[in-house]
C-alpha atoms as a PDB file:
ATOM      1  CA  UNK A   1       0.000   0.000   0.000  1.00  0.00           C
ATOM      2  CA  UNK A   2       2.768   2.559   1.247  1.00  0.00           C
ATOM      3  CA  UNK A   3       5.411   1.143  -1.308  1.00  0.00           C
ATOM      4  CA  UNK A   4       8.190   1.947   1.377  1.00  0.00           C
ATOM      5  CA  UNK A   5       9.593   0.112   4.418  1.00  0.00           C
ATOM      6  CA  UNK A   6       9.265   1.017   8.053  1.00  0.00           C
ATOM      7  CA  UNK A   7      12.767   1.378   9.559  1.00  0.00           C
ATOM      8  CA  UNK A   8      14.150   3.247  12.307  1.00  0.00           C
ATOM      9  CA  UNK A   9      17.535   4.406  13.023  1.00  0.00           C
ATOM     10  CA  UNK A  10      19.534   1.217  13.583  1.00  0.00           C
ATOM     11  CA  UNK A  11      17.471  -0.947  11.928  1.00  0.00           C
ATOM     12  CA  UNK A  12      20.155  -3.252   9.734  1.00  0.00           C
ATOM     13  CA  UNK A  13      19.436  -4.194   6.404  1.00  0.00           C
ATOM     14  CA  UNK A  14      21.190  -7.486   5.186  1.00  0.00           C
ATOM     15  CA  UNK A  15      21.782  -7.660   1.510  1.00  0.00           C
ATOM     16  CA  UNK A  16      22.575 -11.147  -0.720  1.00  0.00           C
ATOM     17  CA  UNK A  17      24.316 -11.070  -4.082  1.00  0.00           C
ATOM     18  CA  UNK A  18      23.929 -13.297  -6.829  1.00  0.00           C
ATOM     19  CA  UNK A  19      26.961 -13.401  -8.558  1.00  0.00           C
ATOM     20  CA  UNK A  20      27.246 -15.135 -12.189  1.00  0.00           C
ATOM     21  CA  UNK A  21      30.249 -15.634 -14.857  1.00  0.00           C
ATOM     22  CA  UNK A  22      28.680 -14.688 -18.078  1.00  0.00           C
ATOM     23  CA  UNK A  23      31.758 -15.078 -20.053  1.00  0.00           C
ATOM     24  CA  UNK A  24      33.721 -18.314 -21.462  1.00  0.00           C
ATOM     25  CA  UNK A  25      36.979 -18.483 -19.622  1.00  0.00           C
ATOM     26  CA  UNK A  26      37.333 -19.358 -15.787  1.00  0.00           C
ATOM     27  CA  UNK A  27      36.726 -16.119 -13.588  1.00  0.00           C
ATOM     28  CA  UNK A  28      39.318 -16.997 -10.229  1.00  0.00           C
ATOM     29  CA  UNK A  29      39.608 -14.290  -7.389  1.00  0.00           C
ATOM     30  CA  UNK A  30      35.835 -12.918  -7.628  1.00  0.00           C
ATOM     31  CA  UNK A  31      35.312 -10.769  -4.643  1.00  0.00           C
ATOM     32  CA  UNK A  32      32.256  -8.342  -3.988  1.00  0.00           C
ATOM     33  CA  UNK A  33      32.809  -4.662  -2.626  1.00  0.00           C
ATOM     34  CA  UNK A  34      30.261  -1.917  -1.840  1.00  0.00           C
ATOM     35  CA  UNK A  35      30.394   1.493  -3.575  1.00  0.00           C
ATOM     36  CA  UNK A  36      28.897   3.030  -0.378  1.00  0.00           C
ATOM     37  CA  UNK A  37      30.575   3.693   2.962  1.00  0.00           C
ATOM     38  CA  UNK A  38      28.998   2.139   5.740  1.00  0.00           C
ATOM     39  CA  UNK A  39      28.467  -1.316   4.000  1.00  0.00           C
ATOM     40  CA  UNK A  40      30.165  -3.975   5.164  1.00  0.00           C
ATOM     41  CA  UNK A  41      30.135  -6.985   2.387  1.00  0.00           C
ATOM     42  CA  UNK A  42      31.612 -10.928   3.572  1.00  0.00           C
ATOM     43  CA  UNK A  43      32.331 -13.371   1.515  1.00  0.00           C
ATOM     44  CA  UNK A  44      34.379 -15.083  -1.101  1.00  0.00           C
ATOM     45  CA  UNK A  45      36.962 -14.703  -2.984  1.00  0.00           C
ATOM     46  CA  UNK A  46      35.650 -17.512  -5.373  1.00  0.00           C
ATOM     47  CA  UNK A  47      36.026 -19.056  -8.934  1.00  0.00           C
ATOM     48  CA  UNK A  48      33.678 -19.121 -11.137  1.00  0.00           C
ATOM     49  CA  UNK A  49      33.397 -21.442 -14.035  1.00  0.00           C
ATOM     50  CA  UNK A  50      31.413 -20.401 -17.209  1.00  0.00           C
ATOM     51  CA  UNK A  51      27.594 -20.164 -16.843  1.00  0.00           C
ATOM     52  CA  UNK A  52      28.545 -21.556 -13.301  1.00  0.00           C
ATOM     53  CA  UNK A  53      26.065 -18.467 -10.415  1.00  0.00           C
ATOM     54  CA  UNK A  54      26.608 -18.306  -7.169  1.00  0.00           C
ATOM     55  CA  UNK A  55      23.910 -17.062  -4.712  1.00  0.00           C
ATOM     56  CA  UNK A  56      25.089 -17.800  -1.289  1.00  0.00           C
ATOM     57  CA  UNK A  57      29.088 -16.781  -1.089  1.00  0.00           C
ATOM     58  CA  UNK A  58      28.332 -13.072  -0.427  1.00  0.00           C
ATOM     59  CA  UNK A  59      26.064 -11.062   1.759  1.00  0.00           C
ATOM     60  CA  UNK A  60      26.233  -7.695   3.345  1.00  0.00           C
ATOM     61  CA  UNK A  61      24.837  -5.634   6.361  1.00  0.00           C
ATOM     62  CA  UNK A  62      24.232  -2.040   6.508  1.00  0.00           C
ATOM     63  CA  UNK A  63      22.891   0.231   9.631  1.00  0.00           C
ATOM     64  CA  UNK A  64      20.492   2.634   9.156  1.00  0.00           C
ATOM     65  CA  UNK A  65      20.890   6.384  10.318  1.00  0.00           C
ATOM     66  CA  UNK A  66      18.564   9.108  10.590  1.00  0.00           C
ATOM     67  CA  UNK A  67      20.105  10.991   7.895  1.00  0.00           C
ATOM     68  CA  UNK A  68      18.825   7.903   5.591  1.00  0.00           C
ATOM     69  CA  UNK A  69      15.611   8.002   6.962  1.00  0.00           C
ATOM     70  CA  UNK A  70      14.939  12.099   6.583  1.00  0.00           C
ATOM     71  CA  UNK A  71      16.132  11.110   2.973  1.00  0.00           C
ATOM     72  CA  UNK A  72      13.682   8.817   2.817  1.00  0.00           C
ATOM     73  CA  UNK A  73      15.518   6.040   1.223  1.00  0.00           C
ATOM     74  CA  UNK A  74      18.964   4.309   1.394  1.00  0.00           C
ATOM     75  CA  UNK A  75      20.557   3.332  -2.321  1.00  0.00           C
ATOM     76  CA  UNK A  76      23.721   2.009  -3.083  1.00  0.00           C
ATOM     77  CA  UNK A  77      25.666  -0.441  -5.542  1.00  0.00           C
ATOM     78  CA  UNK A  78      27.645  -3.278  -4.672  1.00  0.00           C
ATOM     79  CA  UNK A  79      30.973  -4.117  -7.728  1.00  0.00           C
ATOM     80  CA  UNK A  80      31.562  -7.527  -8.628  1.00  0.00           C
ATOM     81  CA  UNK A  81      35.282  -8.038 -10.091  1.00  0.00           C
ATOM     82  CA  UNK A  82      37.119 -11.053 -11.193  1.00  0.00           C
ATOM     83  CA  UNK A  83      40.735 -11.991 -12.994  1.00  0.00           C
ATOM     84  CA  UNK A  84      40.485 -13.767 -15.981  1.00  0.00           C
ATOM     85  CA  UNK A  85      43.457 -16.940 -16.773  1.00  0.00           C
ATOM     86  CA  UNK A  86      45.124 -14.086 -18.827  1.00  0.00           C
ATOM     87  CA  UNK A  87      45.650 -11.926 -15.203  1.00  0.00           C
ATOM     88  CA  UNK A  88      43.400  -9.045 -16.015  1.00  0.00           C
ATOM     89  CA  UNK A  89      40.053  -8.083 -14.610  1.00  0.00           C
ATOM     90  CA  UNK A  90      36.490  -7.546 -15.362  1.00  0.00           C
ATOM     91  CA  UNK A  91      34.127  -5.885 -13.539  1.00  0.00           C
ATOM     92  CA  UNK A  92      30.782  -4.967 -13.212  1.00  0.00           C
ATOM     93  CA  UNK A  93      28.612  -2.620 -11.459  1.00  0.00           C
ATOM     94  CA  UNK A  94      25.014  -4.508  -9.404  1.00  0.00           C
ATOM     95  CA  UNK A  95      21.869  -4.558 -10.723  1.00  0.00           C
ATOM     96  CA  UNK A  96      18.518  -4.956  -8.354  1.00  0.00           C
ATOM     97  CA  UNK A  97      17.133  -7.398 -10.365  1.00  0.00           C
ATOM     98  CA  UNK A  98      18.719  -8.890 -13.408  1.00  0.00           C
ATOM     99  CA  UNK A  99      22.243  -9.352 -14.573  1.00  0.00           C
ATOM    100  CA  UNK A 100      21.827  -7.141 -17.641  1.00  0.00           C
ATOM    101  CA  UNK A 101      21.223  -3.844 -15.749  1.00  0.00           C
ATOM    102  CA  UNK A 102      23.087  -1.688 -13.239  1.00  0.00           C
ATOM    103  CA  UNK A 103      20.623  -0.154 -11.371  1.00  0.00           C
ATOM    104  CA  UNK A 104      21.037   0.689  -7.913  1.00  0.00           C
ATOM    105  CA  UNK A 105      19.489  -0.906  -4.925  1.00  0.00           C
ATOM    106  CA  UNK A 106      17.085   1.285  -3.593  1.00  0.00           C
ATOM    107  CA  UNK A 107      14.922   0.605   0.296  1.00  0.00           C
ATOM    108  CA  UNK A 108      12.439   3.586   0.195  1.00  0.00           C
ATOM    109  CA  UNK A 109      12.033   4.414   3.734  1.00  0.00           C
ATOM    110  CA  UNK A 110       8.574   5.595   5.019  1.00  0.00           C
ATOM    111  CA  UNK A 111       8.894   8.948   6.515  1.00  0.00           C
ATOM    112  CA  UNK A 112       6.012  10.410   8.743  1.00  0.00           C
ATOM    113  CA  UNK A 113       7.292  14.003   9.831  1.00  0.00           C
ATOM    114  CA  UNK A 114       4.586  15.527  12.885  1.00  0.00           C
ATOM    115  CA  UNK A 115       5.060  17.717  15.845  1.00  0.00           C
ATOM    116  CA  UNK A 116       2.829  18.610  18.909  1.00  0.00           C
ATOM    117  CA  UNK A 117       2.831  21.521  21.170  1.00  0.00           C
ATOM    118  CA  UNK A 118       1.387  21.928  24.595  1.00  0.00           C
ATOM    119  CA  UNK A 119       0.870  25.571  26.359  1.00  0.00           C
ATOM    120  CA  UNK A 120       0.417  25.889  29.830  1.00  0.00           C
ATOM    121  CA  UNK A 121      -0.139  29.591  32.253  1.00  0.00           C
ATOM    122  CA  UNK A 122       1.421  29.939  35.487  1.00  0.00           C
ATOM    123  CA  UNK A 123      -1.647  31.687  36.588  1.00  0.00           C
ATOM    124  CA  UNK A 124      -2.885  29.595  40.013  1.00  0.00           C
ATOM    125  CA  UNK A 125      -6.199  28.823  40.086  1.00  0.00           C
ATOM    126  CA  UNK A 126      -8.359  28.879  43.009  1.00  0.00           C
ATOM    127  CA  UNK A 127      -9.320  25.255  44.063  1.00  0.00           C
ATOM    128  CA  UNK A 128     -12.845  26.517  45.668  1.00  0.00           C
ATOM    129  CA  UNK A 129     -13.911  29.013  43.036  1.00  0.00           C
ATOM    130  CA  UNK A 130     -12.464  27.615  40.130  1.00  0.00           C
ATOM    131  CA  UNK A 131     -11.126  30.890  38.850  1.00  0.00           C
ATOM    132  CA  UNK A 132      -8.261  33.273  39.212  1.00  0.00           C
ATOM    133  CA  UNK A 133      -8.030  36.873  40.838  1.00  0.00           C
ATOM    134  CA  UNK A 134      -6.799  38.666  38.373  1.00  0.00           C
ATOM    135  CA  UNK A 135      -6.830  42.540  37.799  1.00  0.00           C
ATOM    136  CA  UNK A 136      -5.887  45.059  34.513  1.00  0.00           C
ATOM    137  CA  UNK A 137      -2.511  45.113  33.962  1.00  0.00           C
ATOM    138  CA  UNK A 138      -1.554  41.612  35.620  1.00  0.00           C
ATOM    139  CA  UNK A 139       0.696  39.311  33.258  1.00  0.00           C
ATOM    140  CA  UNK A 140       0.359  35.614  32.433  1.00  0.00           C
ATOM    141  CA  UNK A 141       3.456  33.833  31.299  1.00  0.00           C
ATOM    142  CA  UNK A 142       3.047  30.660  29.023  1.00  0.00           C
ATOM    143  CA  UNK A 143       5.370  27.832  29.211  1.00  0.00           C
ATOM    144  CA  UNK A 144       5.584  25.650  26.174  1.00  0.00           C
ATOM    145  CA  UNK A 145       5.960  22.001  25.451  1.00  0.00           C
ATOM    146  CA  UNK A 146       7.021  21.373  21.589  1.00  0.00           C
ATOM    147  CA  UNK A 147       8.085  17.542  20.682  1.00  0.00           C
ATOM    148  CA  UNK A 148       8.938  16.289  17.576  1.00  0.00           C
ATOM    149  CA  UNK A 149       6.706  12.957  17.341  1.00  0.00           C
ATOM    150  CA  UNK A 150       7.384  11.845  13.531  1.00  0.00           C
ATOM    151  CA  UNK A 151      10.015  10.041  12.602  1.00  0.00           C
ATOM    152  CA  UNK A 152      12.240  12.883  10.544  1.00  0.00           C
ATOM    153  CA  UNK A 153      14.469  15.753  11.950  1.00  0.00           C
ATOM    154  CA  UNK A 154      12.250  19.166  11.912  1.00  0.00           C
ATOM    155  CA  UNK A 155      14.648  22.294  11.383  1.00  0.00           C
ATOM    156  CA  UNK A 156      13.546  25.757  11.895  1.00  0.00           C
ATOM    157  CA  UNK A 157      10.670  24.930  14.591  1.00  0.00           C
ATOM    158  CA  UNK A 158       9.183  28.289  15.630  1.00  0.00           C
ATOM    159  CA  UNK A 159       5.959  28.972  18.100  1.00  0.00           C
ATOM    160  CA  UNK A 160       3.362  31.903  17.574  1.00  0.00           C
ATOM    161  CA  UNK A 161       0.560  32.655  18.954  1.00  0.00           C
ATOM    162  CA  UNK A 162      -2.908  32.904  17.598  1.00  0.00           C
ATOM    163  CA  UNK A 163      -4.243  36.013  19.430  1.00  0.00           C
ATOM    164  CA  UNK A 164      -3.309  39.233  19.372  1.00  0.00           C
ATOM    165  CA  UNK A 165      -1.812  40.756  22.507  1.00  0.00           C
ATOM    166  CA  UNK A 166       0.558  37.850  23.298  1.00  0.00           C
ATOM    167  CA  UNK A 167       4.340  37.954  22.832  1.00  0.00           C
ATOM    168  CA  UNK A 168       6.405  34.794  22.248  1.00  0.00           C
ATOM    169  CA  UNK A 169      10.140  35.057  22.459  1.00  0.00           C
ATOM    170  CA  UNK A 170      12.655  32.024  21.757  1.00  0.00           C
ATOM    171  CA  UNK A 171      13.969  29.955  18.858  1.00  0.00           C
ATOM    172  CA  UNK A 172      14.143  28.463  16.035  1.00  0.00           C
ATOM    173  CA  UNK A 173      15.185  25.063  17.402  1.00  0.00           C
ATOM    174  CA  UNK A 174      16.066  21.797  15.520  1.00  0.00           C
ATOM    175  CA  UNK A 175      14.332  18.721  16.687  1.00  0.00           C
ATOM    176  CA  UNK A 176      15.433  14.896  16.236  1.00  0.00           C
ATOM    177  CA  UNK A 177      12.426  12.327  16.363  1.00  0.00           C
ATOM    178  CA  UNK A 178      11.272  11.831  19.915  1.00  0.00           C
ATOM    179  CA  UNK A 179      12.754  14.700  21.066  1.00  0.00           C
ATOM    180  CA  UNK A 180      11.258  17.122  23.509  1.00  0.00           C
ATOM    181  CA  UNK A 181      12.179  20.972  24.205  1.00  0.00           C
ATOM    182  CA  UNK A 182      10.957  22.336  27.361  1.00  0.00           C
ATOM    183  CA  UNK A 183      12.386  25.416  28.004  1.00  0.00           C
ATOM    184  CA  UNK A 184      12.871  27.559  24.761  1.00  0.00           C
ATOM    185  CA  UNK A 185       9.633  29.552  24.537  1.00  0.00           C
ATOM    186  CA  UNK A 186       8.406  31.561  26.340  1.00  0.00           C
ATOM    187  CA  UNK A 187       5.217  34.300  26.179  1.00  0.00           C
ATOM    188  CA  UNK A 188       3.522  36.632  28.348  1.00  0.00           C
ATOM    189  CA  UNK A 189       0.173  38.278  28.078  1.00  0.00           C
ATOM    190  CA  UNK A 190      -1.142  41.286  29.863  1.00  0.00           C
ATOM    191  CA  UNK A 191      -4.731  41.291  31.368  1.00  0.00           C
ATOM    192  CA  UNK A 192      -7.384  44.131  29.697  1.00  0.00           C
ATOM    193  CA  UNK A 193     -10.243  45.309  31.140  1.00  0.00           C
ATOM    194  CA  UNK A 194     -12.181  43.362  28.370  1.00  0.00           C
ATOM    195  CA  UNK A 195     -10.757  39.733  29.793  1.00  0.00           C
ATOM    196  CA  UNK A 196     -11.820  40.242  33.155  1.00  0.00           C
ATOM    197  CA  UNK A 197     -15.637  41.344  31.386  1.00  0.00           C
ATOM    198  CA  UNK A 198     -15.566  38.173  29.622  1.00  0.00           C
ATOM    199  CA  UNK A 199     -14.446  36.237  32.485  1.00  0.00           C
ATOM    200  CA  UNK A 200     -12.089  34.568  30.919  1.00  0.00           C
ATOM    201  CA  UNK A 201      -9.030  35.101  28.546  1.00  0.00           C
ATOM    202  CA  UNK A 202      -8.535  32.115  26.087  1.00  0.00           C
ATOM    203  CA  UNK A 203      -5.539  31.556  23.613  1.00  0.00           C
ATOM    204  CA  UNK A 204      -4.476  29.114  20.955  1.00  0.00           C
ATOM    205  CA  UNK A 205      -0.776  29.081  19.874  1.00  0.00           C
ATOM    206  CA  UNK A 206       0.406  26.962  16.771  1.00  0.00           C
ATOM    207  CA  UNK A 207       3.896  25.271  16.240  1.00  0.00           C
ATOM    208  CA  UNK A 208       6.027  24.723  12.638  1.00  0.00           C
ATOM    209  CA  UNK A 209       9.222  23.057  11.634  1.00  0.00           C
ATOM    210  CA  UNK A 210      10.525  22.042   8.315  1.00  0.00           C
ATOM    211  CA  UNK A 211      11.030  18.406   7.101  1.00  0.00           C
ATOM    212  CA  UNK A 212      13.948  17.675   5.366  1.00  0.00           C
ATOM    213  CA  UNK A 213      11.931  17.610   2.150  1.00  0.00           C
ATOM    214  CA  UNK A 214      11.333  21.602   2.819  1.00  0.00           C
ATOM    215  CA  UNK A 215       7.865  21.058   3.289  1.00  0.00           C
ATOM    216  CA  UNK A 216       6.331  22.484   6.395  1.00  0.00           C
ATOM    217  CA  UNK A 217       4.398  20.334   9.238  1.00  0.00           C
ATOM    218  CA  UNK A 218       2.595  22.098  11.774  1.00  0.00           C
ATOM    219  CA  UNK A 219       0.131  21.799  15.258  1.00  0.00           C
ATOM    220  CA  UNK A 220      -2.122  24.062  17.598  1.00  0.00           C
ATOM    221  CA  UNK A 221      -1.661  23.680  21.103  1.00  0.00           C
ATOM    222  CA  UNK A 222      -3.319  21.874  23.968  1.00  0.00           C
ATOM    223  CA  UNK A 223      -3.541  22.494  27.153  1.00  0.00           C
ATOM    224  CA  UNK A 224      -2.050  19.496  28.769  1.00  0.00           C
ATOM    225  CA  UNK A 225      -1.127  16.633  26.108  1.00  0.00           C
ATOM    226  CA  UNK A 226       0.497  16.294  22.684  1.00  0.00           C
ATOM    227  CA  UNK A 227      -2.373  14.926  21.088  1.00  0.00           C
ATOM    228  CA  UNK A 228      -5.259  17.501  21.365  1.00  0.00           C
ATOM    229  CA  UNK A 229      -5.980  21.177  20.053  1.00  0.00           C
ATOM    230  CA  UNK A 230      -7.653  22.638  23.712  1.00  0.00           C
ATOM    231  CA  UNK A 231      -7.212  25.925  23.563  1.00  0.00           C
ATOM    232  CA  UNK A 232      -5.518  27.381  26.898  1.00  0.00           C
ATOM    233  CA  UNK A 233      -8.189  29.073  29.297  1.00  0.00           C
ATOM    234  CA  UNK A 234      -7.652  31.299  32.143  1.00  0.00           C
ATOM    235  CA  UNK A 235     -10.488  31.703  34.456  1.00  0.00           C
ATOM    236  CA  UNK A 236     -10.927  34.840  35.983  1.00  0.00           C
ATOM    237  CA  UNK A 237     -13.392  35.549  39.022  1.00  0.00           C
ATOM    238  CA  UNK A 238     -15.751  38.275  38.548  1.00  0.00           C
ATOM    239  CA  UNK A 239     -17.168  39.934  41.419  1.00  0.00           C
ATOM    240  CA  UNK A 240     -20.246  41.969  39.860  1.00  0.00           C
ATOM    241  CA  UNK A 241     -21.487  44.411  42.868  1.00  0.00           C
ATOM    242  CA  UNK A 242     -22.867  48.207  43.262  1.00  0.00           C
ATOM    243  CA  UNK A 243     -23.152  50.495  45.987  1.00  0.00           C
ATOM    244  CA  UNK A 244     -24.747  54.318  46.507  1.00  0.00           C
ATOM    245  CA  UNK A 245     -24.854  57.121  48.816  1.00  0.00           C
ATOM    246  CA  UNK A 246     -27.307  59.158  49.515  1.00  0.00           C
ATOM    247  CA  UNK A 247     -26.984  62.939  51.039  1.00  0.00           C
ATOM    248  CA  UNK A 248     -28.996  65.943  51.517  1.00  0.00           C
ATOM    249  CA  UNK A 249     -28.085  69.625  51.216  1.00  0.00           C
ATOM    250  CA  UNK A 250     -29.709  70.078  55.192  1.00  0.00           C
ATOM    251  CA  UNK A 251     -27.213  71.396  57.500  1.00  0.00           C
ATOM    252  CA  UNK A 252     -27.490  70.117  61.226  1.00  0.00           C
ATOM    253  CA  UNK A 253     -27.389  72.193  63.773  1.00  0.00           C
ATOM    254  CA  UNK A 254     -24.056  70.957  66.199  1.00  0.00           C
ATOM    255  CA  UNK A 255     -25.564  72.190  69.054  1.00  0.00           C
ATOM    256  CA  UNK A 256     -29.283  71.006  68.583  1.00  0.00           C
ATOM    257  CA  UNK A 257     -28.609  67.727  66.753  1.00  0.00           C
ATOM    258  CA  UNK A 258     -31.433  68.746  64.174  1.00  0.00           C
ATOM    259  CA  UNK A 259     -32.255  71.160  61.635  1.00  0.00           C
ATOM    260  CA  UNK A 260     -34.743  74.246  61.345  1.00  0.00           C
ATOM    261  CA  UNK A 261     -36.892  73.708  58.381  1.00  0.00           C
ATOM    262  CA  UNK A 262     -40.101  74.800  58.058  1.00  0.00           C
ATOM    263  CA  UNK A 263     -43.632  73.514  55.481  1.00  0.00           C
ATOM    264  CA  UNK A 264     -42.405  74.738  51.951  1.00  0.00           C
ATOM    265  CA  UNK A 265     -38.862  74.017  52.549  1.00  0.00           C
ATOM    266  CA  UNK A 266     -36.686  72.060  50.061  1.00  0.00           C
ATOM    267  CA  UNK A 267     -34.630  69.505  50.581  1.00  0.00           C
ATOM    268  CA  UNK A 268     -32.039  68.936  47.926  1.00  0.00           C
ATOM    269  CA  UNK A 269     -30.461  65.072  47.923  1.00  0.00           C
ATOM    270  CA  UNK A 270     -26.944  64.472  45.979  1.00  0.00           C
END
């Protein structure tokens, strides 16, 4: 279905060779070398008679690395020489499937390049109210969580935030597969008028890197795991109340207590 292989780094890949004197004289001293470093080839030397194949002299191992897999595929060619009774040499280049080519031999590796990002606020939350005292002008700093869970490196990983108002500082990082970065961004946010209102100030940030492919993989944050897209909610407590005084324009005699007023009179209230 996928047409590739899934391999991770250290994964070995054993080649066989099928060697085969296609000539008419007597091939003697027929070794097998790779082309590629990191291929280590056993085996032989042998003698081959005309016509005469050999399929089990020679094999090979080979390790992969994670710069195969963000390639996507490991190729290489194997060389096949022999001396002839006259002391010189032929040679010829491997094919992947027939003696009469030289192609190389190709293992397409299945890449899956993804990354995650969790945001968290160091605002503390009340545990009996459920909500934060917060007033205009208090900050809330984000922490970030950014992991690299595909299977390729991811260059150039940056983090941004979705809402206006909030300022992220740190990076770009590189990230190998598996690997987690804790401490490189940071942002902070500073509370409006308009938050407390709502009750509530809410934020999404979003993560990218680059594959090795230069395409672009990206995720929105959770609030607590790698494989959601919860926005991050502060709670803030609201306290809706009103008040009023009431006064009247009558002064009070010091002495008396009271005040001299008389039918008709006005009171005036402020």
């Amino acid at each position: 279905t996928t047409e590739c292989s899934t391999l991770e780094a250290g994964d070995i890949i054993t080649y066989s060779f099928s060697v085969k004197n296609t000539g008419n004289v007597t091939l003697t001293d027929v070794m097998v070398s790779d082309l590629v470093g990191g291929v280590t080839v056993s085996g032989g030397p042998i003698t081959l008679e005309p016509g005469q194949e050999d399929t089990t002299t020679f094999t090979a191992s080979y390790t992969i690395t994670q710069a195969d897999i963000n390639a996507g595929e490991f190729e290489n060619t194997a060389k096949v020489v022999g001396t002839t009774p006259s002391n010189t040499q032929v040679d010829d280049e491997s094919d992947n499937s027939s003696y009469t080519g030289n192609n190389p031999t190709v293992v397409t590796i299945c890449t899956d390049a993804s990354i995650a990002l969790i945001k968290t606020s160091d605002v503390e939350i009340d545990p009996t109210t459920g909500c934060s005292t917060l007033e205009v002008g208090d900050i809330i700093t984000y922490s970030f969580s950014v992991k690299n869970t595909g299977n390729v490196t991811l260059t150039d990983v940056m983090v941004s935030d979705l809402v206006g108002g909030v300022t992220v500082s740190g990076g770009p990082i590189t990230l190998e597969p598996g690997q987690e970065d804790t401490t490189t961004f940071t942002a902070s946010y500073t509370i409006t008028q308009a938050d407390i209102n709502a009750g509530e100030f809410e934020n999404t940030a979003k993560v990218v890197g680059t594959t090795p492919s230069n395409t672009q993989v990206d995720d929105e944050s959770d609030n607590s795991s790698y494989t959601g897209n919860n926005p991050t909610v502060v709670t803030i407590c609201t306290d809706a109340s009103i008040a009023l005084i009431k006064t009247s324009d009558v002064e009070v005699d010091p002495t008396t207590g009271c005040s001299t007023l008389e039918v008709g009179d006005i009171i005036t209230y402020s």
